[in-house]
N, C-alpha and C. Protein backbone atom coordinates (compact mmCIF):
# COMPACT_ATOMS: atom_id res chain seq x y z
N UNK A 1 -25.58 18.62 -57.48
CA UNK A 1 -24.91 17.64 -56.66
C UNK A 1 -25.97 16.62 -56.20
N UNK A 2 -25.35 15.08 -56.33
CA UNK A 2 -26.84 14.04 -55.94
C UNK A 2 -27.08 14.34 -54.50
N UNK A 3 -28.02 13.99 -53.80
CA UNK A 3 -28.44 14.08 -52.19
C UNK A 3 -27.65 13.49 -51.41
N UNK A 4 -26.70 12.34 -51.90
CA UNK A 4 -25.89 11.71 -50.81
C UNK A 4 -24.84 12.48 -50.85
N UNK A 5 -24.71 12.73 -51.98
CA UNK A 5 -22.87 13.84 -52.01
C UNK A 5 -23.16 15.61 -50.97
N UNK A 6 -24.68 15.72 -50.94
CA UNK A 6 -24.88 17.20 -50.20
C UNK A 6 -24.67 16.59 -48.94
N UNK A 7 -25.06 15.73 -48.22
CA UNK A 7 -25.46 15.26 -46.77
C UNK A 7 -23.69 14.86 -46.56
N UNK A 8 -22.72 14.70 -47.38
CA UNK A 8 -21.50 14.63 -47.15
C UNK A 8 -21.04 15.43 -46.08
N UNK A 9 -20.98 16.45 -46.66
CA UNK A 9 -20.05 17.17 -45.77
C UNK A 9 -20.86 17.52 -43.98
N UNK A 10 -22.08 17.57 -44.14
CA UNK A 10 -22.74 17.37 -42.66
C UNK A 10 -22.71 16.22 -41.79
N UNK A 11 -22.40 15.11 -43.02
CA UNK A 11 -22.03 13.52 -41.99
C UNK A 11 -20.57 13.77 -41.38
N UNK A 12 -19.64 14.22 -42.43
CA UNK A 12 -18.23 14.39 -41.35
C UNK A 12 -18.35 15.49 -40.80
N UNK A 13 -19.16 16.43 -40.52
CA UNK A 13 -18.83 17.68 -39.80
C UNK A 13 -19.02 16.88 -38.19
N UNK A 14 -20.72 16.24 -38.58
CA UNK A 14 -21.48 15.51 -36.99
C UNK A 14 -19.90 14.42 -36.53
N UNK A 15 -19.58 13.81 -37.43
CA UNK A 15 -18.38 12.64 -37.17
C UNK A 15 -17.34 13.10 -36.19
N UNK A 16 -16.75 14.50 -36.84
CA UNK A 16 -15.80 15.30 -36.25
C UNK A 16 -15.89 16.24 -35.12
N UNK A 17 -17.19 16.32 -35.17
CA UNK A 17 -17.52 16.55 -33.19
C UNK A 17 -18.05 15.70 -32.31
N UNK A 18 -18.09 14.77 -33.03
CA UNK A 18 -18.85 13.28 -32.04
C UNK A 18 -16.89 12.60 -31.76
N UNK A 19 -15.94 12.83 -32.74
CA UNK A 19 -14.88 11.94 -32.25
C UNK A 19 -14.11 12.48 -30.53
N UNK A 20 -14.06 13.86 -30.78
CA UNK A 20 -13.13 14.39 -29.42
C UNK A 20 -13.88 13.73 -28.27
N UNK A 21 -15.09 13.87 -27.80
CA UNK A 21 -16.06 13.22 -27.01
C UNK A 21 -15.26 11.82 -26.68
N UNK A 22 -15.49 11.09 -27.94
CA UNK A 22 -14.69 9.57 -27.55
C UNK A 22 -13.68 9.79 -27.07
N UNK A 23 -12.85 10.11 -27.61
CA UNK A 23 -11.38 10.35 -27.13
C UNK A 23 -11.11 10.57 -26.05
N UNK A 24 -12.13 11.08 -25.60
CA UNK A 24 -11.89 12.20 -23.88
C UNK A 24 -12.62 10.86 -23.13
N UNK A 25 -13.24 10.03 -23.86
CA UNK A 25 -14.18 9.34 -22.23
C UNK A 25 -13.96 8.73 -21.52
N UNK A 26 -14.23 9.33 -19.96
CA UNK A 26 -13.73 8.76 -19.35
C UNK A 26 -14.39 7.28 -18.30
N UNK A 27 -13.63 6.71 -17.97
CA UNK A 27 -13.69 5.19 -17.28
C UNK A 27 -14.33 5.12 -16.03
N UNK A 28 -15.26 4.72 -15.77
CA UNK A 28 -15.74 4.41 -14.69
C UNK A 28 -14.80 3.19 -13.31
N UNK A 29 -14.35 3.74 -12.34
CA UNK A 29 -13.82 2.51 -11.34
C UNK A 29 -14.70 2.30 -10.50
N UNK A 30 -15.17 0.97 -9.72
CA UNK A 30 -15.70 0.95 -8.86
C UNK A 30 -15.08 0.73 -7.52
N UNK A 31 -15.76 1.93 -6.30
CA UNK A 31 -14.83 2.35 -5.02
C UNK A 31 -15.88 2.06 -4.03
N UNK A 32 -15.64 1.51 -2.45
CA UNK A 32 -16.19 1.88 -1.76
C UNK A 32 -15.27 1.96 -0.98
N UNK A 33 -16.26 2.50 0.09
CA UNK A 33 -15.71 3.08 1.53
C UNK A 33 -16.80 3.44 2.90
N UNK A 34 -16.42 3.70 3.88
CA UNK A 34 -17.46 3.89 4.68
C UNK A 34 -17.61 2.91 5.69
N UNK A 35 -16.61 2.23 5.68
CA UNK A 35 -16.54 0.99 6.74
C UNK A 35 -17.26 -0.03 6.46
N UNK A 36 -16.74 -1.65 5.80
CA UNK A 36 -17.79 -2.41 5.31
C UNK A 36 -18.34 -2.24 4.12
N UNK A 37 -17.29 -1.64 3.32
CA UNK A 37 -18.72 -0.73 2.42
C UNK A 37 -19.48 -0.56 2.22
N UNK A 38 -20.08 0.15 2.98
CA UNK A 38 -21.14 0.85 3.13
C UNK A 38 -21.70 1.97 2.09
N UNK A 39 -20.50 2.03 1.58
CA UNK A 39 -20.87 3.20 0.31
C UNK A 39 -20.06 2.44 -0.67
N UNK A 40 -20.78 2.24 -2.08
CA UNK A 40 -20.62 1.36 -3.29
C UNK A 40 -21.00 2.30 -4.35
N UNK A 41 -19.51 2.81 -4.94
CA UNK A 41 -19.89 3.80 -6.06
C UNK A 41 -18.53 3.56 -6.67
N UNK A 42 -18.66 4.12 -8.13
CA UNK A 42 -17.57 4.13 -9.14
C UNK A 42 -17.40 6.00 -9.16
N UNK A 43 -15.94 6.08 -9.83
CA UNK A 43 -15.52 7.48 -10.11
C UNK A 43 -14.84 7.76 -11.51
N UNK A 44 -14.80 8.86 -11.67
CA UNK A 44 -14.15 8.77 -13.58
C UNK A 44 -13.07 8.72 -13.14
N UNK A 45 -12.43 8.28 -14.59
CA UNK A 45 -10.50 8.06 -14.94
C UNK A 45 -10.27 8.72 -15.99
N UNK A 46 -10.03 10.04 -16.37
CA UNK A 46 -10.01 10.34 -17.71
C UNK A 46 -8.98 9.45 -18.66
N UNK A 47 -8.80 9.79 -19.71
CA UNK A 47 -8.13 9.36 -20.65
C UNK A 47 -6.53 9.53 -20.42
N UNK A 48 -6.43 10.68 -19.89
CA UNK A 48 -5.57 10.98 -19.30
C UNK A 48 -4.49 10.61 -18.26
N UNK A 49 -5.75 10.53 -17.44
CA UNK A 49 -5.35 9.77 -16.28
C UNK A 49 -5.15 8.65 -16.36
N UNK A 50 -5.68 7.92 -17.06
CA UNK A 50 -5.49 6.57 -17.78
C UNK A 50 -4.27 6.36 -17.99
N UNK A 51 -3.80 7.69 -19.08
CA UNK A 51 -2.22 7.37 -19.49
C UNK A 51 -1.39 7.36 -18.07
N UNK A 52 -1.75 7.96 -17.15
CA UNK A 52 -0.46 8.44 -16.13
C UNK A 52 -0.32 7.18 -16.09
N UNK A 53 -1.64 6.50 -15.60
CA UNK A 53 -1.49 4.85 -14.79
C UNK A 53 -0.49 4.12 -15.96
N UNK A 54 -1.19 4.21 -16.96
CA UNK A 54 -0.49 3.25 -17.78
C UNK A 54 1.02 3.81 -17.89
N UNK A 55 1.60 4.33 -17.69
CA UNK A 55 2.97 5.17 -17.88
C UNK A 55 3.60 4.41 -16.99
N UNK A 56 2.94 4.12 -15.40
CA UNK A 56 3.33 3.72 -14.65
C UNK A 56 4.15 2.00 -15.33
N UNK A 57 3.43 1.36 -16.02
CA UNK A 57 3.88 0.01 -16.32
C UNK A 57 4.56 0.06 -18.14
N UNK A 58 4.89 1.20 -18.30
CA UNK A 58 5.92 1.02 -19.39
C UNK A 58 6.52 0.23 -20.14
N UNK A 59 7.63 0.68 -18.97
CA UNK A 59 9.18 0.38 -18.71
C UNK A 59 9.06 -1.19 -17.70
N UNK A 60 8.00 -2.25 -17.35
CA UNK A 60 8.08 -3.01 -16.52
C UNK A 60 8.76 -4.10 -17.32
N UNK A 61 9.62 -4.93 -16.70
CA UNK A 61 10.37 -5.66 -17.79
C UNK A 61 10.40 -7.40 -16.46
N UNK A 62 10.22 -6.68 -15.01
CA UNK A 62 9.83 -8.25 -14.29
C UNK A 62 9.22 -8.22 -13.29
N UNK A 63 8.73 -9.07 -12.84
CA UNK A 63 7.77 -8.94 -11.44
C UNK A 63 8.23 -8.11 -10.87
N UNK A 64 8.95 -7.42 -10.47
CA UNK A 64 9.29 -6.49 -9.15
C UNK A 64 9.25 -5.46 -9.71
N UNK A 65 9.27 -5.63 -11.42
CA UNK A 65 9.12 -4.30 -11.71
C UNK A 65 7.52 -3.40 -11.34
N UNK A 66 6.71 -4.56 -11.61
CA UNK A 66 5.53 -4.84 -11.92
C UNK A 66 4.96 -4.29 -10.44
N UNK A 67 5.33 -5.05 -9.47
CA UNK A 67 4.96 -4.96 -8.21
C UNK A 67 5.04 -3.35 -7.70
N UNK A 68 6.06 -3.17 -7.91
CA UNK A 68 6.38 -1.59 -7.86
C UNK A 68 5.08 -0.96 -8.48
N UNK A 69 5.08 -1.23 -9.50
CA UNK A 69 4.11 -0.65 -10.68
C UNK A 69 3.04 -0.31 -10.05
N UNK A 70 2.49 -1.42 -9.61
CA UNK A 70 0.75 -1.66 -8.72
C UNK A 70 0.82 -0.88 -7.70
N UNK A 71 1.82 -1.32 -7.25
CA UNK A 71 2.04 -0.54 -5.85
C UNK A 71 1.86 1.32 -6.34
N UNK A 72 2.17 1.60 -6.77
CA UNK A 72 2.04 3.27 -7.25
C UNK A 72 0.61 3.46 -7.89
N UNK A 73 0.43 2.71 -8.54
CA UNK A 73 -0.79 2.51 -9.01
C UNK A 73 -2.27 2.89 -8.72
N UNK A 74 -1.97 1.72 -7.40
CA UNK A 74 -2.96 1.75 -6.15
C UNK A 74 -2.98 3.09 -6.00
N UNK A 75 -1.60 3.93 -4.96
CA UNK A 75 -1.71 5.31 -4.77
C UNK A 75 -2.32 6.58 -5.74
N UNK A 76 -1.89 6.29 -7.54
CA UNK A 76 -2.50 6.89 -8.13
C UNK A 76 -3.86 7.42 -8.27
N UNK A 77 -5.10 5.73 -8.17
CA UNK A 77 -6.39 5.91 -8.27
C UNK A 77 -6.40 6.13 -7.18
N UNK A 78 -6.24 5.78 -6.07
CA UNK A 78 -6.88 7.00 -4.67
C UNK A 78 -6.87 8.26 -4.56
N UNK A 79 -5.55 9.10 -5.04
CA UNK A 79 -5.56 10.22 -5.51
C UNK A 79 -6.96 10.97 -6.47
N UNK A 80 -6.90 10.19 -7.56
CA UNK A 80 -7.55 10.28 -8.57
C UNK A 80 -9.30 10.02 -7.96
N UNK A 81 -9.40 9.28 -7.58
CA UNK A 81 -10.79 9.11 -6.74
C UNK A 81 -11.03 10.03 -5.56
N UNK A 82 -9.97 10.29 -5.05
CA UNK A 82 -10.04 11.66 -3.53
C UNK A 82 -10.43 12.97 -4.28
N UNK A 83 -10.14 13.36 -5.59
CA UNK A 83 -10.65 14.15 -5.54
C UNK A 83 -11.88 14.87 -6.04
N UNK A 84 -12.70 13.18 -6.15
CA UNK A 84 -13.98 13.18 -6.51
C UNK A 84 -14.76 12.66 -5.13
N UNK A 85 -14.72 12.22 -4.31
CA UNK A 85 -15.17 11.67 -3.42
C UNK A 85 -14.26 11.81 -1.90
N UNK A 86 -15.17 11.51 -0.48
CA UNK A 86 -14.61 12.09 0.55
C UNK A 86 -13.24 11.59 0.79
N UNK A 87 -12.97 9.63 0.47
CA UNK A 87 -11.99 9.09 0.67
C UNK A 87 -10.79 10.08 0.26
N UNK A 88 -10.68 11.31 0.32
CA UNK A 88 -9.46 12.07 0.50
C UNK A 88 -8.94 12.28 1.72
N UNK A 89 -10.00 12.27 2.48
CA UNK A 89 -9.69 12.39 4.01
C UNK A 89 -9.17 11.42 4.92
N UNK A 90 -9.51 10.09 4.05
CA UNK A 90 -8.97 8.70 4.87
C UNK A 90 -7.78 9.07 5.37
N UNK A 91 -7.39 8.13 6.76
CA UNK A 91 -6.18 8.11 7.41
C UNK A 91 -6.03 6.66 7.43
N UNK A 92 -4.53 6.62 7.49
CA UNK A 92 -3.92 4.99 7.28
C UNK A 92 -4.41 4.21 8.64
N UNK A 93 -5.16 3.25 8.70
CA UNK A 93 -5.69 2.16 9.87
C UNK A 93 -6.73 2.63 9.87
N UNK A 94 -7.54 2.51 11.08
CA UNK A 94 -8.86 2.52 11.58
C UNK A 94 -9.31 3.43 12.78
N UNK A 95 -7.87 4.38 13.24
CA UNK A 95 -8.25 5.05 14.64
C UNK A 95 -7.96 6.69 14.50
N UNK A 96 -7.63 7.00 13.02
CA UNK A 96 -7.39 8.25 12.85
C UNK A 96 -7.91 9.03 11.79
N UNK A 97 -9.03 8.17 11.99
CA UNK A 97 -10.54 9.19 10.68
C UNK A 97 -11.27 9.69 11.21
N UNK A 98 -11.75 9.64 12.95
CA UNK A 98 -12.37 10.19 13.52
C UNK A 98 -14.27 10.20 12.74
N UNK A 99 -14.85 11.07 12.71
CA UNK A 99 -15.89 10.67 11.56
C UNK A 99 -16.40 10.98 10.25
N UNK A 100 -15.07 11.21 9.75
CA UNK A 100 -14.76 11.22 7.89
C UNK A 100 -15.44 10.31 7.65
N UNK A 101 -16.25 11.26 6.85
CA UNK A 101 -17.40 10.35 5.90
C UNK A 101 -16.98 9.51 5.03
N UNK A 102 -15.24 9.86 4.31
CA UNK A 102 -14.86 9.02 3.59
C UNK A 102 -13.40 7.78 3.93
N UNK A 103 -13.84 7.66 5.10
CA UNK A 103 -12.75 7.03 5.96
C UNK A 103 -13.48 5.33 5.49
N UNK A 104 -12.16 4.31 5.76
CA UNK A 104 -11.98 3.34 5.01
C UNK A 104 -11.45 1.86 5.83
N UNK A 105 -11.76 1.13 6.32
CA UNK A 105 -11.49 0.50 6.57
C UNK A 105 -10.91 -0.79 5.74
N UNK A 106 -10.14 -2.20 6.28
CA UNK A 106 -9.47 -3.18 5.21
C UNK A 106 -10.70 -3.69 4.56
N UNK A 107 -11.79 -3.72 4.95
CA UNK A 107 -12.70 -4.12 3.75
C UNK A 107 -12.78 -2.94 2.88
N UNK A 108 -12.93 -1.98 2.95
CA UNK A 108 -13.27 -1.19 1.57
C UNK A 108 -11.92 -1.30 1.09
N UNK A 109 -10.49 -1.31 1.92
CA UNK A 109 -9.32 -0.86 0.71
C UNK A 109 -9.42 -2.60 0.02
N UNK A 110 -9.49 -3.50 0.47
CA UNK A 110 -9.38 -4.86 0.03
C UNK A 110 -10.04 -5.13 -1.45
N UNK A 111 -11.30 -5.20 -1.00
CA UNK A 111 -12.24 -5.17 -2.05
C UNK A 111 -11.83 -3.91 -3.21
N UNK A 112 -11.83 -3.07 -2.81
CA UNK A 112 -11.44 -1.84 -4.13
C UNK A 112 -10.02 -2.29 -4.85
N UNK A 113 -9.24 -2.59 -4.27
CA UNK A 113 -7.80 -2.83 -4.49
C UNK A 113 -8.08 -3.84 -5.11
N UNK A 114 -9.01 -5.23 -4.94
CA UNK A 114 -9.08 -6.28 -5.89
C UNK A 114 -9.93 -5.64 -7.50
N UNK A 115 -10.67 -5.09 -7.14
CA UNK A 115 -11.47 -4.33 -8.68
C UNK A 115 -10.22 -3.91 -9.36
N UNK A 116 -9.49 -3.37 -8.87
CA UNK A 116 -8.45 -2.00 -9.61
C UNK A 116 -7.79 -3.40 -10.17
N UNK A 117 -7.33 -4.62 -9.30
CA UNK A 117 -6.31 -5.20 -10.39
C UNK A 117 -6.87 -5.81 -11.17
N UNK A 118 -8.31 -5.97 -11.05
CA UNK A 118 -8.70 -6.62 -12.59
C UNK A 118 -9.13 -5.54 -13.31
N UNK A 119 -8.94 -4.33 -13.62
CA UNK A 119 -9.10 -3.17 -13.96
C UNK A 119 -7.84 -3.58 -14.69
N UNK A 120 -6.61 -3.07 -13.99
CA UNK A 120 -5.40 -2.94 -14.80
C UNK A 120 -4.80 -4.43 -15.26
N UNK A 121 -5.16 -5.65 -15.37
CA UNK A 121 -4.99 -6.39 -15.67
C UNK A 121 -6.03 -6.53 -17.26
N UNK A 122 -7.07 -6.25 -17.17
CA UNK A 122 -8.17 -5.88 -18.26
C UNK A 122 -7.25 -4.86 -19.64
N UNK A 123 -7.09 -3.75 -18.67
CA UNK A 123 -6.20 -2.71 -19.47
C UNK A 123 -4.74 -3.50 -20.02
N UNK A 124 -4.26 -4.85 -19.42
CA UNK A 124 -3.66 -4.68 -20.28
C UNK A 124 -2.40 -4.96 -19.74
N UNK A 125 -2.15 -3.82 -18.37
CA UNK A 125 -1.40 -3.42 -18.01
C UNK A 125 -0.44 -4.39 -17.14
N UNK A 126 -1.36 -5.30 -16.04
CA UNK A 126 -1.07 -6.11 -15.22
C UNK A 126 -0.90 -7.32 -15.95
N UNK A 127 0.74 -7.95 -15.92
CA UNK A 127 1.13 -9.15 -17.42
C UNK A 127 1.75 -9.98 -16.62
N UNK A 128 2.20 -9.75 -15.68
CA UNK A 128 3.06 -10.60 -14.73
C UNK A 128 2.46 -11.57 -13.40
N UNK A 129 1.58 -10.60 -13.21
CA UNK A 129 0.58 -11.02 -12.05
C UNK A 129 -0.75 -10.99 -12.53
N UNK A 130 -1.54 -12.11 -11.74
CA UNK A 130 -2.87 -12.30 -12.27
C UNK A 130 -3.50 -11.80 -10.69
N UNK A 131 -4.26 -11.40 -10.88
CA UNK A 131 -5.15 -10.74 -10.11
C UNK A 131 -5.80 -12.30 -9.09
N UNK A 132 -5.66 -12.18 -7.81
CA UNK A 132 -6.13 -13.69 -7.02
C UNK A 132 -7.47 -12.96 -6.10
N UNK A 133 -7.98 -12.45 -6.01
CA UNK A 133 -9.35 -11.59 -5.37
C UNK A 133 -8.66 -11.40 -3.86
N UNK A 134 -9.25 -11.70 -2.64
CA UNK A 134 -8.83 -11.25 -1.51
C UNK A 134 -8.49 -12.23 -0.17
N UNK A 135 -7.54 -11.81 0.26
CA UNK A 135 -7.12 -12.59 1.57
C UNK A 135 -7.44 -12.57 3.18
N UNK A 136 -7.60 -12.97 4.27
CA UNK A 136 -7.45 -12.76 5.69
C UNK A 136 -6.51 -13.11 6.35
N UNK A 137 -6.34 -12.72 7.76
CA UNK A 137 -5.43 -12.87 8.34
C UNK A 137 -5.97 -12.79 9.70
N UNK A 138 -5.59 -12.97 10.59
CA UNK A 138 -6.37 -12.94 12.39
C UNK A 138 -4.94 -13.72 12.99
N UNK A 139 -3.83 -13.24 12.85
CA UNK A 139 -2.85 -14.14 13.77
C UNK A 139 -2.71 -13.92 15.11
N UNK A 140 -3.32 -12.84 15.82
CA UNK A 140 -3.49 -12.68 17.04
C UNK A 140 -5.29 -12.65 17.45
N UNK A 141 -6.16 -13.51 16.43
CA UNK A 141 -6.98 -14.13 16.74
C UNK A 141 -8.39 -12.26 16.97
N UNK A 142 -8.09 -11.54 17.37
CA UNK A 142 -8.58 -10.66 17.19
C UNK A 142 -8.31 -9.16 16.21
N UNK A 143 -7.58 -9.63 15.75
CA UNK A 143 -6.92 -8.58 14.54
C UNK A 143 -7.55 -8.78 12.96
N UNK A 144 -8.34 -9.39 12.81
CA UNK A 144 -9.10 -9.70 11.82
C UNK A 144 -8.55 -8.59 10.57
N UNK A 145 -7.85 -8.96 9.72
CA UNK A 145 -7.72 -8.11 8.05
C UNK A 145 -7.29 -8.57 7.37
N UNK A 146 -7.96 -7.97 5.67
CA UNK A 146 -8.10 -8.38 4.93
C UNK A 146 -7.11 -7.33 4.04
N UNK A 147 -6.80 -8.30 2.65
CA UNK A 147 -5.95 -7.45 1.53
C UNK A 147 -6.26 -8.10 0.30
N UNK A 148 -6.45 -7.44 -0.63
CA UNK A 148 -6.07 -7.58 -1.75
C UNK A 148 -5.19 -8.73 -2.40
N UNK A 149 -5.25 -9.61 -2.96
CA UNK A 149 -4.21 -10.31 -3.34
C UNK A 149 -3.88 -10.77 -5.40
N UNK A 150 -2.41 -10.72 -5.39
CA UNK A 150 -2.22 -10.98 -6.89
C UNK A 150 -1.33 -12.45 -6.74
N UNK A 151 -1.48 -12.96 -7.67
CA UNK A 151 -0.11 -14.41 -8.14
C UNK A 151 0.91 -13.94 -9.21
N UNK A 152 1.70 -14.07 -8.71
CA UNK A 152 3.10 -14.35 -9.83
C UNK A 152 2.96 -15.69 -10.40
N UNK A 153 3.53 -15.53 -11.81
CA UNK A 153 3.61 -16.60 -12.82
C UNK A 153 4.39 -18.09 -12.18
N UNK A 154 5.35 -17.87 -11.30
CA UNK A 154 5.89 -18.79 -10.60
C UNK A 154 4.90 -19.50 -9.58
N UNK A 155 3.77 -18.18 -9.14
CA UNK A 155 2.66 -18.79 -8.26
C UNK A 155 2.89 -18.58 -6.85
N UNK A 156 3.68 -18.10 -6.61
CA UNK A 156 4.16 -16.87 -5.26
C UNK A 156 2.94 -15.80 -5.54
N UNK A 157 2.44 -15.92 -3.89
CA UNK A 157 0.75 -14.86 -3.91
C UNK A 157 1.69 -13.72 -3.35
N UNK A 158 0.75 -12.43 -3.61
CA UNK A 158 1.37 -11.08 -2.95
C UNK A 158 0.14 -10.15 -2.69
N UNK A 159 0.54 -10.05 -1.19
CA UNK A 159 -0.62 -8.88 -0.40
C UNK A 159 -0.13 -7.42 -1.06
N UNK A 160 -1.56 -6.86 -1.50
CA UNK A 160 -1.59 -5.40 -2.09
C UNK A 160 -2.35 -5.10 -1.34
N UNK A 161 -1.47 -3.92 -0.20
CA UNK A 161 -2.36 -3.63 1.03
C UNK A 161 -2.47 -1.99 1.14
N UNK A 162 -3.08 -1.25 1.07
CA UNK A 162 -3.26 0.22 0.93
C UNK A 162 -3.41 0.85 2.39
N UNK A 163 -4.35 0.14 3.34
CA UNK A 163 -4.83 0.20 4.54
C UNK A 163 -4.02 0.84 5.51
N UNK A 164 -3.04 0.20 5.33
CA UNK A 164 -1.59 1.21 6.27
C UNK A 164 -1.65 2.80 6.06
N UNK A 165 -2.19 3.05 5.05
CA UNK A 165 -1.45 4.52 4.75
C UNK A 165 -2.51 5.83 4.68
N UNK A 166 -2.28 7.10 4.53
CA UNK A 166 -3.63 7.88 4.58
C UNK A 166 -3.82 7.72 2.97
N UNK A 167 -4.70 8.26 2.49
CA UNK A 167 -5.06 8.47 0.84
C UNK A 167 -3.74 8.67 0.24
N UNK A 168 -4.09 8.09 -1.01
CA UNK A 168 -3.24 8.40 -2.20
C UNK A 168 -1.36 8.10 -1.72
N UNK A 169 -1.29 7.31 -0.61
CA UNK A 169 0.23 6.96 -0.91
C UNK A 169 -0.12 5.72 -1.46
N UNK A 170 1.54 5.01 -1.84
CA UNK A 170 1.55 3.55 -2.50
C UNK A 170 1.39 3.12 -1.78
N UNK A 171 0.53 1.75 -2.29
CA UNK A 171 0.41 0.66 -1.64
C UNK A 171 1.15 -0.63 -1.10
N UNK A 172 0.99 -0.81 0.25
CA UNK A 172 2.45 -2.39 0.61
C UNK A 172 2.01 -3.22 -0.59
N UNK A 173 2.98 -3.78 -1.14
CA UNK A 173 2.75 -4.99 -1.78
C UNK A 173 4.07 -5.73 -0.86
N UNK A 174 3.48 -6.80 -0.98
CA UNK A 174 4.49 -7.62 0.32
C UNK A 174 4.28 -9.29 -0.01
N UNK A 175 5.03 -10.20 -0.37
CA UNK A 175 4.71 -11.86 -0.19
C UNK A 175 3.41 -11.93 0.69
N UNK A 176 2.43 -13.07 0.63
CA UNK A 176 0.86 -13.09 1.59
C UNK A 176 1.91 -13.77 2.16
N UNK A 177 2.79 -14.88 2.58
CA UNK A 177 2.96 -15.46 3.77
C UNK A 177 3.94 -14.94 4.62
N UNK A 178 4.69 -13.51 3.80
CA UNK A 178 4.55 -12.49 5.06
C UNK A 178 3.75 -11.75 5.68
N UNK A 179 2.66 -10.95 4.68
CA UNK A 179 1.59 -10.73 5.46
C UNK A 179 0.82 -11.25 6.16
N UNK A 180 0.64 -12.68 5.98
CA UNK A 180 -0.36 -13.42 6.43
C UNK A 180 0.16 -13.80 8.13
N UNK A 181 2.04 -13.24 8.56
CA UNK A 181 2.35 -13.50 9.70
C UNK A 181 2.21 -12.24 10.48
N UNK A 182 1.79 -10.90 10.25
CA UNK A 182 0.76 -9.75 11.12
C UNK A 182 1.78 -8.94 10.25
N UNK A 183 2.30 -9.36 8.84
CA UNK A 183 2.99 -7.71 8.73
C UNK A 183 2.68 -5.96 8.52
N UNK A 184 3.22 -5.27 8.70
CA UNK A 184 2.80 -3.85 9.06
C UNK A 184 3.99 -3.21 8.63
N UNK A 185 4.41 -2.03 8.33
CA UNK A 185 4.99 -1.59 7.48
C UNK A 185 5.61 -0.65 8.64
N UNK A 186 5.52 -0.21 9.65
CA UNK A 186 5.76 -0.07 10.38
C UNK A 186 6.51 -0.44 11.51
């Protein structure tokens, strides 16, 4: 047998244990938390997990479908990140983390929540809305917060706000010039 035809069958053997590896790898997100973020780190997404998210936007057929979509979304990777990191412990606002290391204020959910939609907008996933980076608000002048924000194709902005809630529920998605008048879900 010539030398290239022997080294055959050892090139696809190496091929065929180098492919599952790919298959499985998983995605880096980048998360912080810690008030301010103060802590600036990414967490895996398996392949897997990948699909759940993507499962999530299927069946999306119009903005509201879409909105919905994100909105679960959001809740998914917090899940998915809680149980690599402390942000499992977060509580919704700012007065009921006590001193959870992985407690979160509207800058860390803001900022993370803007990564994730150019994450799932990258993936593919996000077709309706373009990812707009992040918003403020201060309508009672000392209430200072921030959210996440996406555009609809019509160009109607929408607050993707996580901050309300403890870990891993969905996220408000809400019109910004309702949020932007102190809304709360509550």
């Amino acid at each position: 047998m010539p030398p290239t035809r022997a080294l055959l069958p050892v090139l696809l053997m190496v091929l065929n244990a180098a492919l599952p590896a790919v298959a499985s790898a998983d995605e880096a997100l980048p998360l912080c938390y810690g008030y301010g973020c103060r802590v600036d780190t990414r967490f895996a997404v398996s392949t897997s997990q990948q699909a759940e998210v993507a499962q999530l936007f299927a069946h999306v057929a119009t903005p509201d479908d879409e909105r919905r979509a994100v909105s679960q979304a959001i809740g998914l990777l917090e899940r998915i990140a809680g149980e690599q990191t402390p942000i499992r412990d977060d509580k919704g606002g700012n007065f009921s983390d006590g001193t959870s290391p992985g407690r979160r204020d509207c800058v860390d959910h803001s900022t993370t929540n803007a990564e994730w939609l150019l994450w799932l907008r990258d993936k593919g996933w996000l077709r309706l809305h373009t990812p707009a980076g992040k918003a403020w608000r201060a309508p009672w002048i000392v209430d200072l917060h921030y959210t996440a924000v996406m555009t609809e194709a019509s160009g109607r902005q929408w607050a993707v706000d996580s901050w309300f809630f403890d870990n891993g529920h969905d996220a408000a998605v809400v019109p910004l010039d309702v949020w932007m008048k102190g809304y709360s879900p509550s």
